[in-house]
Structures are given as C-alpha cells and as structure tokens.
C-alpha atoms as a PDB file:
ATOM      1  CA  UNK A   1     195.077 -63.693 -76.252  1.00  0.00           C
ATOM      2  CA  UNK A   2     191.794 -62.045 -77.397  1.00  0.00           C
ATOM      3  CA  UNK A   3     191.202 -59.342 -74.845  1.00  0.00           C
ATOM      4  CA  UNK A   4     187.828 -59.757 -73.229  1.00  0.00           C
ATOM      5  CA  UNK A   5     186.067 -56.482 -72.013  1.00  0.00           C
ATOM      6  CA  UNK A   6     183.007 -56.444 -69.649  1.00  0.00           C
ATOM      7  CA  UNK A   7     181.617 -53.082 -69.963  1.00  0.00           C
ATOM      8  CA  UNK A   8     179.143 -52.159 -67.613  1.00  0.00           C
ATOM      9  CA  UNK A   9     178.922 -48.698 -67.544  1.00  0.00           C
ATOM     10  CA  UNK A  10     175.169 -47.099 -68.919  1.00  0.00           C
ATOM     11  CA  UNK A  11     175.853 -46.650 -72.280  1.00  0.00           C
ATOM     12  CA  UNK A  12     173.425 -44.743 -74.460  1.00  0.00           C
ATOM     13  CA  UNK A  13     172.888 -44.925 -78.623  1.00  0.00           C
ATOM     14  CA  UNK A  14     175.525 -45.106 -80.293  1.00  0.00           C
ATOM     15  CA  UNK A  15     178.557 -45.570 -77.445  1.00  0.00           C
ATOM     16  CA  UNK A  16     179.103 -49.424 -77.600  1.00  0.00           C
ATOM     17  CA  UNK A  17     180.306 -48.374 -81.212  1.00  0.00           C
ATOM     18  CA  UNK A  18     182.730 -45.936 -79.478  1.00  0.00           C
ATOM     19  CA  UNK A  19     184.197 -48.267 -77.090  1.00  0.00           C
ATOM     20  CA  UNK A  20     184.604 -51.078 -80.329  1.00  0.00           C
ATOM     21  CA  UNK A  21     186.483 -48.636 -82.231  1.00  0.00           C
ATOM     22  CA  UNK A  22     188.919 -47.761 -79.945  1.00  0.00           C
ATOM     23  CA  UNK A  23     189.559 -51.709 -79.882  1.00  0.00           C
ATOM     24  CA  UNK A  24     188.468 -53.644 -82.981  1.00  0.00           C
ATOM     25  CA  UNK A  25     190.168 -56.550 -81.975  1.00  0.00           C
ATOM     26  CA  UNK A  26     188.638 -57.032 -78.596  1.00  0.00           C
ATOM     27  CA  UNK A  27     185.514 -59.060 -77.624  1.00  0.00           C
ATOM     28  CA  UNK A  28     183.225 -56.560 -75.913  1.00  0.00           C
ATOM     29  CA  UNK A  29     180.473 -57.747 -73.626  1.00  0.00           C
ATOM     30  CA  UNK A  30     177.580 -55.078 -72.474  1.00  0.00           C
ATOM     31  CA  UNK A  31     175.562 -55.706 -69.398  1.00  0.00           C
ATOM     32  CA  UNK A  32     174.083 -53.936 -66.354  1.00  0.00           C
ATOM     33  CA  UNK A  33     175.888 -54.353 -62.625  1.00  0.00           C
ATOM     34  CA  UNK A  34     172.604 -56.161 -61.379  1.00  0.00           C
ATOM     35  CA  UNK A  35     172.526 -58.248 -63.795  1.00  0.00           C
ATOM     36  CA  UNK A  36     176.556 -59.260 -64.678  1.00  0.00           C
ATOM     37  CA  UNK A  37     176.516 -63.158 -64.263  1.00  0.00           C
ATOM     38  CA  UNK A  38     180.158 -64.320 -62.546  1.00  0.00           C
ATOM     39  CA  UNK A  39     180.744 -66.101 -65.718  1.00  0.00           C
ATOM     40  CA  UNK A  40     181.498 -62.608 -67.266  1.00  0.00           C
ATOM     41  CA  UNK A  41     183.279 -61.806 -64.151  1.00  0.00           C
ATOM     42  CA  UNK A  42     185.414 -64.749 -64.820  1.00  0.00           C
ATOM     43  CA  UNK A  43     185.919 -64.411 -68.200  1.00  0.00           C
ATOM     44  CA  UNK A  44     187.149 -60.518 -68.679  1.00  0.00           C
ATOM     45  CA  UNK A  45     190.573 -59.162 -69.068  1.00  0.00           C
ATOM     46  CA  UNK A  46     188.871 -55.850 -68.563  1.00  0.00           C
ATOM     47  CA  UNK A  47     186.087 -54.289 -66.738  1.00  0.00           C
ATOM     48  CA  UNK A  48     184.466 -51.226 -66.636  1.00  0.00           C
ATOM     49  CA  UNK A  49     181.587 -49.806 -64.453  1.00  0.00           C
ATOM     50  CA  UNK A  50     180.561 -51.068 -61.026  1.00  0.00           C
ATOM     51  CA  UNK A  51     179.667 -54.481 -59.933  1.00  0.00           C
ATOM     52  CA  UNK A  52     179.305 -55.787 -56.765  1.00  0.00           C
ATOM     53  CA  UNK A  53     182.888 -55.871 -54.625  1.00  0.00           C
ATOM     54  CA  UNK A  54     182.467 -59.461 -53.922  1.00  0.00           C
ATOM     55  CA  UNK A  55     181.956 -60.762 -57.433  1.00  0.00           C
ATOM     56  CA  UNK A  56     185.324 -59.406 -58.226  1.00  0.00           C
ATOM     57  CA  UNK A  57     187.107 -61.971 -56.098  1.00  0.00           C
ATOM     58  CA  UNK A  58     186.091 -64.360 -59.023  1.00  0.00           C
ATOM     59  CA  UNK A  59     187.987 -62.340 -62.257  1.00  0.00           C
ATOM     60  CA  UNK A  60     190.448 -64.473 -62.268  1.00  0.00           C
ATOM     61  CA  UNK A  61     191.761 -63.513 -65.922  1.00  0.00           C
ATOM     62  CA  UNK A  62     191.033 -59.662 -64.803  1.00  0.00           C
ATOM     63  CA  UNK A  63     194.097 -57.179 -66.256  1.00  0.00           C
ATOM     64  CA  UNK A  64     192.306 -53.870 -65.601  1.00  0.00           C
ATOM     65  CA  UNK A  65     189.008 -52.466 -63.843  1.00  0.00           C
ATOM     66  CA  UNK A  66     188.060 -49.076 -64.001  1.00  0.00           C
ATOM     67  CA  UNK A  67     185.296 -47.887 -61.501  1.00  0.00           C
ATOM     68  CA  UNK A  68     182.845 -45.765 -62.694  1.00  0.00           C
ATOM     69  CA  UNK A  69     183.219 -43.701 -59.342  1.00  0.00           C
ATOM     70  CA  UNK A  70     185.719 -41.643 -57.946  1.00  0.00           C
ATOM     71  CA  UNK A  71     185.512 -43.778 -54.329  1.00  0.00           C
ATOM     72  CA  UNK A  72     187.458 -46.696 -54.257  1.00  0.00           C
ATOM     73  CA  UNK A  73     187.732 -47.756 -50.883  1.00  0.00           C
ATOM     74  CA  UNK A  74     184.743 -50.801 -51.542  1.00  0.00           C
ATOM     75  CA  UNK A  75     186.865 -52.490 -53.539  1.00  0.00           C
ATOM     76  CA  UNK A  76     189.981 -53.090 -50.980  1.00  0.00           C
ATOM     77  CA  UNK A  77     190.978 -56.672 -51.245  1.00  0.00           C
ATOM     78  CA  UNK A  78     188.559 -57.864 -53.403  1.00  0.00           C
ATOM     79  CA  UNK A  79     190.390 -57.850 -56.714  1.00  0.00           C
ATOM     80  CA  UNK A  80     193.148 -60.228 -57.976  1.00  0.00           C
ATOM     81  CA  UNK A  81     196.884 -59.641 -57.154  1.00  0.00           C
ATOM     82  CA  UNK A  82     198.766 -57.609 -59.965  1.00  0.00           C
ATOM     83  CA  UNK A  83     195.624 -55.771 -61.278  1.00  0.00           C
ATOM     84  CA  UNK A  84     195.863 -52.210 -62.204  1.00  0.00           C
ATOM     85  CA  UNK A  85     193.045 -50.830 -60.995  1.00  0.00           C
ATOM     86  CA  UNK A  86     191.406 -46.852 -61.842  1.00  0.00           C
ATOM     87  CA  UNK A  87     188.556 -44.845 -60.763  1.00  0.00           C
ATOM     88  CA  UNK A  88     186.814 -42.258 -62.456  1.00  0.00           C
ATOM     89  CA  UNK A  89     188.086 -39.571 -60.384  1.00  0.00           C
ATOM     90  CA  UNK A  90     186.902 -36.227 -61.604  1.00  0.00           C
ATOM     91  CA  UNK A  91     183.978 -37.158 -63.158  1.00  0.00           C
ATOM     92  CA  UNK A  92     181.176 -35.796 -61.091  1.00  0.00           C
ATOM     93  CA  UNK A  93     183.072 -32.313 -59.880  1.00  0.00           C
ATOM     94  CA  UNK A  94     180.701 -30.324 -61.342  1.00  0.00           C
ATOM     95  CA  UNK A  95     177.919 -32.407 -60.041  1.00  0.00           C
ATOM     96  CA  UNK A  96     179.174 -32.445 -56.292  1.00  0.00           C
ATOM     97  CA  UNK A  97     180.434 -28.709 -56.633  1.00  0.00           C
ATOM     98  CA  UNK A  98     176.809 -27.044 -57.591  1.00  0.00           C
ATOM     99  CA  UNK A  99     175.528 -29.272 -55.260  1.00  0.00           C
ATOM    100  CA  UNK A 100     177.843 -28.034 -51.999  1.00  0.00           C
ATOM    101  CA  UNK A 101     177.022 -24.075 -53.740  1.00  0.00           C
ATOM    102  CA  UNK A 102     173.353 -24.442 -53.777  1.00  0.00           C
ATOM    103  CA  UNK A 103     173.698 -25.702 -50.185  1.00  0.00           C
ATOM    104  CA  UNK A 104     175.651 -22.971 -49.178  1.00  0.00           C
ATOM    105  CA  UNK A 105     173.843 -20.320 -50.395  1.00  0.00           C
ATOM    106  CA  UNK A 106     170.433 -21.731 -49.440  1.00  0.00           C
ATOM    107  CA  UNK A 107     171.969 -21.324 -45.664  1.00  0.00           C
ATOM    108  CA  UNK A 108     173.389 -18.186 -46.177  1.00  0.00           C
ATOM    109  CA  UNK A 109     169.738 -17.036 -47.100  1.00  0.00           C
ATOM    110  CA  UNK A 110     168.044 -19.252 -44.478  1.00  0.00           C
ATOM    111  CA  UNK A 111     165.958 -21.156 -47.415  1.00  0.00           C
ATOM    112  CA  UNK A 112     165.322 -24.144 -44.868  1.00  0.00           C
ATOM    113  CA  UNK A 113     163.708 -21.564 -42.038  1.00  0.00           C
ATOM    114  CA  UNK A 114     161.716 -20.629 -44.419  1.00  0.00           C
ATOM    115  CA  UNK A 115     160.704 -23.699 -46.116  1.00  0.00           C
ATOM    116  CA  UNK A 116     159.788 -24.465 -42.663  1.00  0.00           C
ATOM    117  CA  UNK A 117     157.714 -21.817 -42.345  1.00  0.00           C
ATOM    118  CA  UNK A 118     155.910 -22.455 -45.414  1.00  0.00           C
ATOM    119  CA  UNK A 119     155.242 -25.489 -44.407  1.00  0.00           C
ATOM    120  CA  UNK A 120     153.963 -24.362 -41.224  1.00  0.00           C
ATOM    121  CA  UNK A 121     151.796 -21.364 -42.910  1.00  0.00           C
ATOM    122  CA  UNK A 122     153.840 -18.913 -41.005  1.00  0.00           C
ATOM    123  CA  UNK A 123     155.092 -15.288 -42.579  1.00  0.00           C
ATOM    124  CA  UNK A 124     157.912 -14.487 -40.568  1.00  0.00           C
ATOM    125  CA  UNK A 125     161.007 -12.447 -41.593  1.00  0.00           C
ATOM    126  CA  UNK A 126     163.968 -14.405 -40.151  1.00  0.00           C
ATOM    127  CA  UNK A 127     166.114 -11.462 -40.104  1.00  0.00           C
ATOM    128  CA  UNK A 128     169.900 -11.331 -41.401  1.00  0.00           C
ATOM    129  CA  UNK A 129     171.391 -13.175 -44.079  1.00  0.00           C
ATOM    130  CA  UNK A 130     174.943 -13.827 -45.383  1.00  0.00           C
ATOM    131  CA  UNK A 131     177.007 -13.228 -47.975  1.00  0.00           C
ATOM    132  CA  UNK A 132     180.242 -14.883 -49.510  1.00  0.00           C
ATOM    133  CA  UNK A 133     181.376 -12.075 -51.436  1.00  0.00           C
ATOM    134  CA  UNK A 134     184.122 -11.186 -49.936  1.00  0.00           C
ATOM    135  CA  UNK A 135     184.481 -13.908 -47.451  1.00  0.00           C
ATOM    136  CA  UNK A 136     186.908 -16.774 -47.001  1.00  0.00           C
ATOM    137  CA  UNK A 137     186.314 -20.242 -47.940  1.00  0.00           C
ATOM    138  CA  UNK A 138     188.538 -23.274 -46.814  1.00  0.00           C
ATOM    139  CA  UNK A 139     188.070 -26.597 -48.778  1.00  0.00           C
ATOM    140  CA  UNK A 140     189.654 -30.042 -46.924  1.00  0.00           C
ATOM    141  CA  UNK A 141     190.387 -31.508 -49.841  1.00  0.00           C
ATOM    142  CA  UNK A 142     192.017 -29.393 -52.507  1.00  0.00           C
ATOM    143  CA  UNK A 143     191.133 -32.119 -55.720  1.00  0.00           C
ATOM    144  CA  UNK A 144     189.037 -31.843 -58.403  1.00  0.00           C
ATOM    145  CA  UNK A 145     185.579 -31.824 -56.581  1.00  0.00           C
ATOM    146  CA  UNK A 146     187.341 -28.919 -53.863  1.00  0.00           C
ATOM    147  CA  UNK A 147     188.547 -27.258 -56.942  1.00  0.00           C
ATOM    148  CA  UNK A 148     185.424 -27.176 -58.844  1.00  0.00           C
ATOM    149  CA  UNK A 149     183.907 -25.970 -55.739  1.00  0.00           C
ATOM    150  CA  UNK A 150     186.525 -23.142 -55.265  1.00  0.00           C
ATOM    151  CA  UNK A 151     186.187 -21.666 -58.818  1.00  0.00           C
ATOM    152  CA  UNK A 152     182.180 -21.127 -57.667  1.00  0.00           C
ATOM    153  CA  UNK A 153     183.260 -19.522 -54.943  1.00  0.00           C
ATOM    154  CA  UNK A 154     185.363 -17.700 -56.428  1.00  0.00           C
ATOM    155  CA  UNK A 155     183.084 -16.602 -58.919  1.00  0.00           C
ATOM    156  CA  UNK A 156     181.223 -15.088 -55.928  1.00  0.00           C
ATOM    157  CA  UNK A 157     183.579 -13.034 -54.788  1.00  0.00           C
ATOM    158  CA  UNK A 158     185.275 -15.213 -51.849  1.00  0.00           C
ATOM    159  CA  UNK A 159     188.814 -15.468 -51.372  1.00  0.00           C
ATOM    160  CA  UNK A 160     189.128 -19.190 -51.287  1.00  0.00           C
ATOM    161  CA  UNK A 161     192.125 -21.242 -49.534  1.00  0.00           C
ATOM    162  CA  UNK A 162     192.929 -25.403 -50.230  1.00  0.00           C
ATOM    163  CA  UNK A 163     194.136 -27.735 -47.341  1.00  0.00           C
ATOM    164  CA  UNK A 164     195.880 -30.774 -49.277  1.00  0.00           C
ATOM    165  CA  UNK A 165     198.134 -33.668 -47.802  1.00  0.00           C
ATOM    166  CA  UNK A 166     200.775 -32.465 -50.206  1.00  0.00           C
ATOM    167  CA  UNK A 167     201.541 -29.144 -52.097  1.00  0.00           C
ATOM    168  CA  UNK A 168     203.370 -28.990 -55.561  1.00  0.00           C
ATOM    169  CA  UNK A 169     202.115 -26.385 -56.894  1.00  0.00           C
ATOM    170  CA  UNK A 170     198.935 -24.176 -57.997  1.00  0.00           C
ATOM    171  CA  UNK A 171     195.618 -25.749 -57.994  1.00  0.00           C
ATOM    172  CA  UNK A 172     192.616 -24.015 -60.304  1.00  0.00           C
ATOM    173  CA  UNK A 173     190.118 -22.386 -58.067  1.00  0.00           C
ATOM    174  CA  UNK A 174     192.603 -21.474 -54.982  1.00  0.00           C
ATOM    175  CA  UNK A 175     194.200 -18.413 -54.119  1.00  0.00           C
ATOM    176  CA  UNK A 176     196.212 -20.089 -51.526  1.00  0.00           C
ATOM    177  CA  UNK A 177     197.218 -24.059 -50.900  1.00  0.00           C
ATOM    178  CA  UNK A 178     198.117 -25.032 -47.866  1.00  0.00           C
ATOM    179  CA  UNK A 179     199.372 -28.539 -46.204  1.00  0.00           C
ATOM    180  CA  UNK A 180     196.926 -30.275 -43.853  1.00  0.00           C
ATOM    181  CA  UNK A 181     198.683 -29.621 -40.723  1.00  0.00           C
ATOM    182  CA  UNK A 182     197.537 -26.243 -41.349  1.00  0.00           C
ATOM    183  CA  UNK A 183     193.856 -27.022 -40.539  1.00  0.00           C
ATOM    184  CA  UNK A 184     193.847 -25.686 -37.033  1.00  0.00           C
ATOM    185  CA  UNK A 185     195.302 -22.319 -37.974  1.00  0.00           C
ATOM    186  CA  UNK A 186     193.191 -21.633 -40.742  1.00  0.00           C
ATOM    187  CA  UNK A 187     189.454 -22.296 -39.513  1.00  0.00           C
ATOM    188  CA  UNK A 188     189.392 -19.353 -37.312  1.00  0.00           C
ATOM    189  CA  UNK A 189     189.051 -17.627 -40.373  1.00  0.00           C
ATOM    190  CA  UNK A 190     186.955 -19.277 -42.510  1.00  0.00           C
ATOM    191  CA  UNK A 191     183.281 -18.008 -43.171  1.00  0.00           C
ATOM    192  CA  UNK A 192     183.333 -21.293 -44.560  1.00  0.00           C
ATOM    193  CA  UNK A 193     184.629 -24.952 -44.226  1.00  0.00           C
ATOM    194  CA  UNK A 194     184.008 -27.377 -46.597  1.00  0.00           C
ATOM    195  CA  UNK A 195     185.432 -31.101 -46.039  1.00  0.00           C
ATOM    196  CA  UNK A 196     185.671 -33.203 -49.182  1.00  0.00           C
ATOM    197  CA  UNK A 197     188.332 -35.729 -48.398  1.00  0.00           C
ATOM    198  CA  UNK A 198     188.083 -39.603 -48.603  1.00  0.00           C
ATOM    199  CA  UNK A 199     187.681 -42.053 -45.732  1.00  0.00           C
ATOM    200  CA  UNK A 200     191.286 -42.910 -44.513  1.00  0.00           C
ATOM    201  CA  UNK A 201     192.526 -43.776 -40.754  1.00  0.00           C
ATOM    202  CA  UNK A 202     194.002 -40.186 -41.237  1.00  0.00           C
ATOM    203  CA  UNK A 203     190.936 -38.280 -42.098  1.00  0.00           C
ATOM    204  CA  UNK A 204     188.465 -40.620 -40.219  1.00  0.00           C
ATOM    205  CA  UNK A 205     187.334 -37.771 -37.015  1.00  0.00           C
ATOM    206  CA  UNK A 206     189.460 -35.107 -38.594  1.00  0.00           C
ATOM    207  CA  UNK A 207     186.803 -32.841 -37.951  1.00  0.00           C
ATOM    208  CA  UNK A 208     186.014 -33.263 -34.117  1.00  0.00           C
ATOM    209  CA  UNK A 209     184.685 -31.674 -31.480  1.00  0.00           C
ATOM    210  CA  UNK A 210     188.253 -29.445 -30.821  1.00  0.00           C
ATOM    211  CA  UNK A 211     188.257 -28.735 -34.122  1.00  0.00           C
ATOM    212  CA  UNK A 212     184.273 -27.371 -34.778  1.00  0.00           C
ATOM    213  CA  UNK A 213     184.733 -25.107 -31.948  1.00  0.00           C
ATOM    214  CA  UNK A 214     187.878 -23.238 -33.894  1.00  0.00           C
ATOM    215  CA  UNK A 215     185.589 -22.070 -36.524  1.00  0.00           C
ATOM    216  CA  UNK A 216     183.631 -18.983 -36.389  1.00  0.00           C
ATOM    217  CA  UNK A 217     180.346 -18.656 -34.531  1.00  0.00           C
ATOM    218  CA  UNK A 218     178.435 -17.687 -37.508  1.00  0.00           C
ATOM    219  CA  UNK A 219     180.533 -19.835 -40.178  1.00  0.00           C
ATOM    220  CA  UNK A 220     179.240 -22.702 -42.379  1.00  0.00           C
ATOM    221  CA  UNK A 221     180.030 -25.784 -42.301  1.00  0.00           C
ATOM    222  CA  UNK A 222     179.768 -28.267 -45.637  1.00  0.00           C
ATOM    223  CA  UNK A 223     180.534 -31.914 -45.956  1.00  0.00           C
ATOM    224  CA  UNK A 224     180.472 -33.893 -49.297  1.00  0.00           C
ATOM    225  CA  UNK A 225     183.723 -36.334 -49.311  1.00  0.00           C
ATOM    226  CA  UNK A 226     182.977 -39.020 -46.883  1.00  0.00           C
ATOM    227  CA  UNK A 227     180.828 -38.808 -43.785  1.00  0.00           C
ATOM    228  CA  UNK A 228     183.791 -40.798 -41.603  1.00  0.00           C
ATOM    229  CA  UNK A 229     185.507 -37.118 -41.248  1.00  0.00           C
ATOM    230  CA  UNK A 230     182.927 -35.514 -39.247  1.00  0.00           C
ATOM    231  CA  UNK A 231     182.149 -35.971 -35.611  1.00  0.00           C
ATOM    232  CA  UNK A 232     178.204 -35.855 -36.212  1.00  0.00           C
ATOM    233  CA  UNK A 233     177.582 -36.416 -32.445  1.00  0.00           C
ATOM    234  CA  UNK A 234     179.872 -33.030 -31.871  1.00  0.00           C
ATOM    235  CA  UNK A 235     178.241 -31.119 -34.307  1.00  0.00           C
ATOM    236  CA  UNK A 236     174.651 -31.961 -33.280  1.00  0.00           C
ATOM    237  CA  UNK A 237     175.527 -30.761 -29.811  1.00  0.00           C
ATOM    238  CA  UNK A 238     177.578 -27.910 -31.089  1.00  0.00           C
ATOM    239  CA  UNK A 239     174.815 -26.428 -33.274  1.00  0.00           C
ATOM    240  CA  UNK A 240     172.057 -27.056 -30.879  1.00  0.00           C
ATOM    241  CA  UNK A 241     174.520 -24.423 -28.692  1.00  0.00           C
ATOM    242  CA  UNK A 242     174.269 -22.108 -30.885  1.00  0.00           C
ATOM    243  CA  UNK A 243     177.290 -22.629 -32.832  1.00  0.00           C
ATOM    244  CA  UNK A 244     177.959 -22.036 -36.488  1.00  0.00           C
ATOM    245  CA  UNK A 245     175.386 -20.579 -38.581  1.00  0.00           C
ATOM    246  CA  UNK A 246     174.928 -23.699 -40.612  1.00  0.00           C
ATOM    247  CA  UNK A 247     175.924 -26.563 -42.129  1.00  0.00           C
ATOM    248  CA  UNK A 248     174.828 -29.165 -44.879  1.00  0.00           C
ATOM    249  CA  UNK A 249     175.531 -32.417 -44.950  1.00  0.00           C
ATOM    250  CA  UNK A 250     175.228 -34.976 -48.017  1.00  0.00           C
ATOM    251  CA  UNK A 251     177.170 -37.537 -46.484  1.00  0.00           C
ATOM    252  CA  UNK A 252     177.190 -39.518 -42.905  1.00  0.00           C
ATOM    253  CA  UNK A 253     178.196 -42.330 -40.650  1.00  0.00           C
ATOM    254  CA  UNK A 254     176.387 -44.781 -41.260  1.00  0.00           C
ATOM    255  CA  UNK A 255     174.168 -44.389 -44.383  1.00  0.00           C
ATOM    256  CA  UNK A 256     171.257 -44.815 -44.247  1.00  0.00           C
ATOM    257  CA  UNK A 257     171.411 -42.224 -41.559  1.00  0.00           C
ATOM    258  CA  UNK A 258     169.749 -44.214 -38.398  1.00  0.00           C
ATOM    259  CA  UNK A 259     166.174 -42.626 -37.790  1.00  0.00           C
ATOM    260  CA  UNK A 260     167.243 -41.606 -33.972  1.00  0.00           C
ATOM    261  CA  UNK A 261     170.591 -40.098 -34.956  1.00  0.00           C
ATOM    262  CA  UNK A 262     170.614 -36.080 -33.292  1.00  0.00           C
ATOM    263  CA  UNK A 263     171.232 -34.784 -36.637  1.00  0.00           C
ATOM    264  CA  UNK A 264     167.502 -34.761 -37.966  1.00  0.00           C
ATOM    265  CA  UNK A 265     166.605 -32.435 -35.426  1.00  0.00           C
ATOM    266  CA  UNK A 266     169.161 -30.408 -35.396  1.00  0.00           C
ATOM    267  CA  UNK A 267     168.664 -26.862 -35.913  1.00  0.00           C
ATOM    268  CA  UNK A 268     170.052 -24.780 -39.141  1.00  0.00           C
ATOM    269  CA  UNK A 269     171.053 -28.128 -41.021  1.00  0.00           C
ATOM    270  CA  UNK A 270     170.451 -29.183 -43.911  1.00  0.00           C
ATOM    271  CA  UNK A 271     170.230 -32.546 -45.025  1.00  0.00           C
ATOM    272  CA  UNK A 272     170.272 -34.757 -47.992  1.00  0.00           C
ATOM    273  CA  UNK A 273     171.033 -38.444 -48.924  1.00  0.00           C
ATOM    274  CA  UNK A 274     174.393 -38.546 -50.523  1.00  0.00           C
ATOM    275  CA  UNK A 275     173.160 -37.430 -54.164  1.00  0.00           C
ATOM    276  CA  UNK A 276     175.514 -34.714 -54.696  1.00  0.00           C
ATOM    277  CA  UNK A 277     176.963 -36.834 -57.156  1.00  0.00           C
ATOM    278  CA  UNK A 278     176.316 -40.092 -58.836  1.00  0.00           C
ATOM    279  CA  UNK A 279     174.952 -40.353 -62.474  1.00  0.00           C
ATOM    280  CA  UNK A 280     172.057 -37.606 -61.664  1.00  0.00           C
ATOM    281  CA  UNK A 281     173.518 -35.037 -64.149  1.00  0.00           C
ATOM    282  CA  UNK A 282     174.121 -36.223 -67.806  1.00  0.00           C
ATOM    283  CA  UNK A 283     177.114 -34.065 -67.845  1.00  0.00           C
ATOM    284  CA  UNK A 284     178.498 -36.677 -64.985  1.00  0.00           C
ATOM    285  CA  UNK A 285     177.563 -39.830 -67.131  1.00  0.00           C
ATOM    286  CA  UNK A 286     179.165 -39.027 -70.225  1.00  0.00           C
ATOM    287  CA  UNK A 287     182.669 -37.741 -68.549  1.00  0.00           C
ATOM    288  CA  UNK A 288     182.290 -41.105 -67.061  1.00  0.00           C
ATOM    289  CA  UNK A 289     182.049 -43.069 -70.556  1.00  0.00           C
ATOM    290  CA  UNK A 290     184.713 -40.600 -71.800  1.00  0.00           C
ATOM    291  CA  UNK A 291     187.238 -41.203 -68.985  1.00  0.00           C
ATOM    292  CA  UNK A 292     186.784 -44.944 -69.972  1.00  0.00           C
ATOM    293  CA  UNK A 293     187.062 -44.439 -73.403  1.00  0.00           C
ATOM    294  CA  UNK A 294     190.876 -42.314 -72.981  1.00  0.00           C
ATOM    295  CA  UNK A 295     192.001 -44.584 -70.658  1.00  0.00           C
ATOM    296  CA  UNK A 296     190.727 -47.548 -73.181  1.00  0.00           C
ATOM    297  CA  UNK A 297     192.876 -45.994 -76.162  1.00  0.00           C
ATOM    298  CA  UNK A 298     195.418 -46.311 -73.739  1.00  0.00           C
ATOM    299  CA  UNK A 299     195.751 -49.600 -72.996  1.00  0.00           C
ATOM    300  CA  UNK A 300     195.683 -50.327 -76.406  1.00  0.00           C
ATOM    301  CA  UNK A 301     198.589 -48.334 -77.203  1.00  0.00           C
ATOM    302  CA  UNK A 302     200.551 -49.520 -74.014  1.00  0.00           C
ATOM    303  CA  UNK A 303     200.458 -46.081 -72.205  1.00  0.00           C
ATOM    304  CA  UNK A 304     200.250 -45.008 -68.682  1.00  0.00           C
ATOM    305  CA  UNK A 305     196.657 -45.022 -67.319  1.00  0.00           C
ATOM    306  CA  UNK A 306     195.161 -42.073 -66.100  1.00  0.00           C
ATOM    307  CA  UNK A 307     193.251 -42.090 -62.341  1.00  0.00           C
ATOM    308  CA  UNK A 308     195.666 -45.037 -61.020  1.00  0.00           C
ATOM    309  CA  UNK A 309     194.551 -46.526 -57.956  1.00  0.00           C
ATOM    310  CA  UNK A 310     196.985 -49.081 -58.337  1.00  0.00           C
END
C-alpha cells in the first residue's frame, strides 16, 4: 500500500522537495491546519504538523503523526488505537531558553519599574539590582528547554542545578541533577527557580503556596512549561507581601489569562502571552521541518522513531 503523507507543517521554497526525496514512493499531500479537509485526515498513513485534536478521531488509515510541538497532552484520546505517535520535542529550546534569560535579567535590572516609569514620565532611580553571576539557578524540568536554559546561565556565571523525575546520568547545562523529591531542599537556595515541566496530575500545583514561601525573599521566580504547576492565586498574594524579588510568567491557568485574575496587578511581574516559543524564531521552524524530515528517513528504513510519545 502506497503510503499517503499529509504534511502540514509551513514549509518554505524548496522543502516539499526535501520531504519527496526522503520518500519517492509516497504520495505527499501539502496543506495548512486551517484549511486540512477530513478527507485528507481520512486518507493519510502519515501526518505531520498540527491539526485540530478532534479531526484526528477521523484518520482512520493513520500509521504515524508527528506534532509539530513539543506538548502533547491535546491530543489524548483523539487518535486511533495502535498509532505511534511523536512530538517535536526539542525544537524550540533555544526559543523558550532566550526567552526565560531575557526575562530574568530584565528583573534582575528592574526593566519593568522602569518601563513604568517611562511611561509615567517619571526619573526615578529604583535602587539595587541583581546579578546571576555567581548565583544558583534551579530548573524543574531538567530537558532540553531546562537545559538550554542552564547553559545561559551558565554562561553567566551561575552555578546551575536540574530537578528531573529520573536521573541517569549528566545532562548539558547542569552542574548538579537531582530527583524531584528534592524540590523542597533545594529552593532555599536558589536565587532562582525556573519551572518548565509539562501538565501531569503530578506536576499540576507542584509549586504551591508551601512551596513559594521556601524560596528566598529576594529570589526569582520563572515559569515557561505549563501554567497548571503554579499556584497563581499564592503567588499573587505572596508577591503583593513582599515576597520574591520577581517573577515572569509566559504561561497560566487558564489562557487567555481572565481580565480580573490578581496577577495583572501584581507587583514586580512580568507578563507575557505564552510566546516563548512557537514558530516566532526561524531557527525553531526549520528544526521543526528537520526533526520531521530524520524521523521521515526513518520510517522508511524501518528504524526506531525519535521523540516517541507512543
């Protein structure tokens, strides 16, 4: 049987032809996620890119689907029994990890005071400022995004420390890897915290009220995985104590965040819509199309998939 792939990832000049050489035998189909007809759903052996969860209940003659995104979680129960399923874990590290260092270090220099200021026409020193050079940074989440992350920091002069559900063995970008059930012990000293786990029942409130009030009084606080792990409520009345120095947040519980959630006004936080990652770098959009094409050559040849889900 002729396989049938349904690629839907955004291609630029030049990178259909990639995708047909890898697999000159195959029929390949090129469309857009708004605009994939369930006939094409139907129809494909294999898919790549994103469409809509609930379309995939209808790929009945599906083999393999590779997300173009790292998160998987939207796709629970919506595909066909027996299909191996990947993500494109990885592929946006660099994106998310500049992202969580520019927030950082715009806190650590109080940009958002003073971007308030400006705002307000107001010339006002704020007074000290912070340094991670020779500070420590934890990561939740010791993967490719926390590891990216951790070789910034590193670059910076902090000593930097991984939390991960299981440890085998050295991880780039960490001086020290730690189990989970560390957590507790280990954010007393961190100057700062960053969480970038997925949603799961075991992350979901990891980091709670008990929990914010280990860390330092003048640490940061970063979140970038899934918005689930933070107790937002907790931290808005935490910080509007006077605890932590600051935080930055580019993910949350619901999204959109809900126009009367606490967190808009809270003081020393900074804000932004879950665009860390996505396909806002090019960098991200061609690892994307490359992960597809390796893992394409693979299937081919009858190999192991990188990035199982499943």
């Amino acid at each position: 049987m002729q396989e049938y792939i349904l690629n839907l990832l955004p291609l630029k000049e030049g990178e259909q032809e990639e995708f047909e050489i890898v697999a000159p035998d195959a029929k390949h189909v090129y469309a857009r996620s708004s605009t994939v007809t369930p006939q094409q759903i139907a129809s494909a052996t294999v898919v790549f890119g994103w469409p809509r969860p609930e379309m995939m209940k209808g790929a009945a003659g599906l083999k393999w689907f590779q997300t173009m995104w790292a998160g998987t979680e939207e796709y629970d129960g919506m595909l066909p029994q027996g299909v191996r399923f990947t993500s494109s874990s990885g592929s946006n590290s660099r994106s998310v990890a500049e992202h969580m260092l520019t927030s950082m270090l715009a806190l650590c220099r109080r940009l958002p005071t003073y971007v308030d200021s400006q705002r307000a026409h107001v010339w006002r020193d704020e007074g000290p400022m912070k340094t991670i050079l020779g500070g420590t940074v934890l990561v939740a989440g010791a993967g490719h995004v926390g590891g990216e992350f951790a070789k910034l920091c590193q670059g910076l002069g902090a000593k930097t420390i991984g939390l991960k559900r299981t440890v085998n063995g050295p991880v780039e970008g960490f001086d020290r890897l730690c189990p989970m059930e560390e957590l507790d012990a280990l954010l007393p000293q961190a100057d700062v915290a960053a969480l970038v786990l997925p949603h799961s029942p075991q992350t979901a409130g990891l980091m709670d009220a008990r929990r914010l009030a280990l860390m330092k009084d003048d640490a940061i606080l970063l979140s970038a995985g899934r918005g689930t792990v933070l107790d937002q409520d907790a931290l808005a009345r935490a910080m509007k104590d006077g605890k932590l120095w600051g935080a930055a947040l580019d993910v949350t519980d619901p999204e959109p965040l809900p126009k009367d959630s606490p967190l808009w006004d809270t003081p020393r936080l900074l804000l932004t819509p879950h665009v860390a990652g996505g396909m806002r770098l090019e960098i991200t959009r061609r690892k994307c199309v490359e992960m597809a094409l390796d893992n394409l050559r693979r299937y081919v040849a009858g190999e192991p998939l990188h990035n199982l889900v499943r």
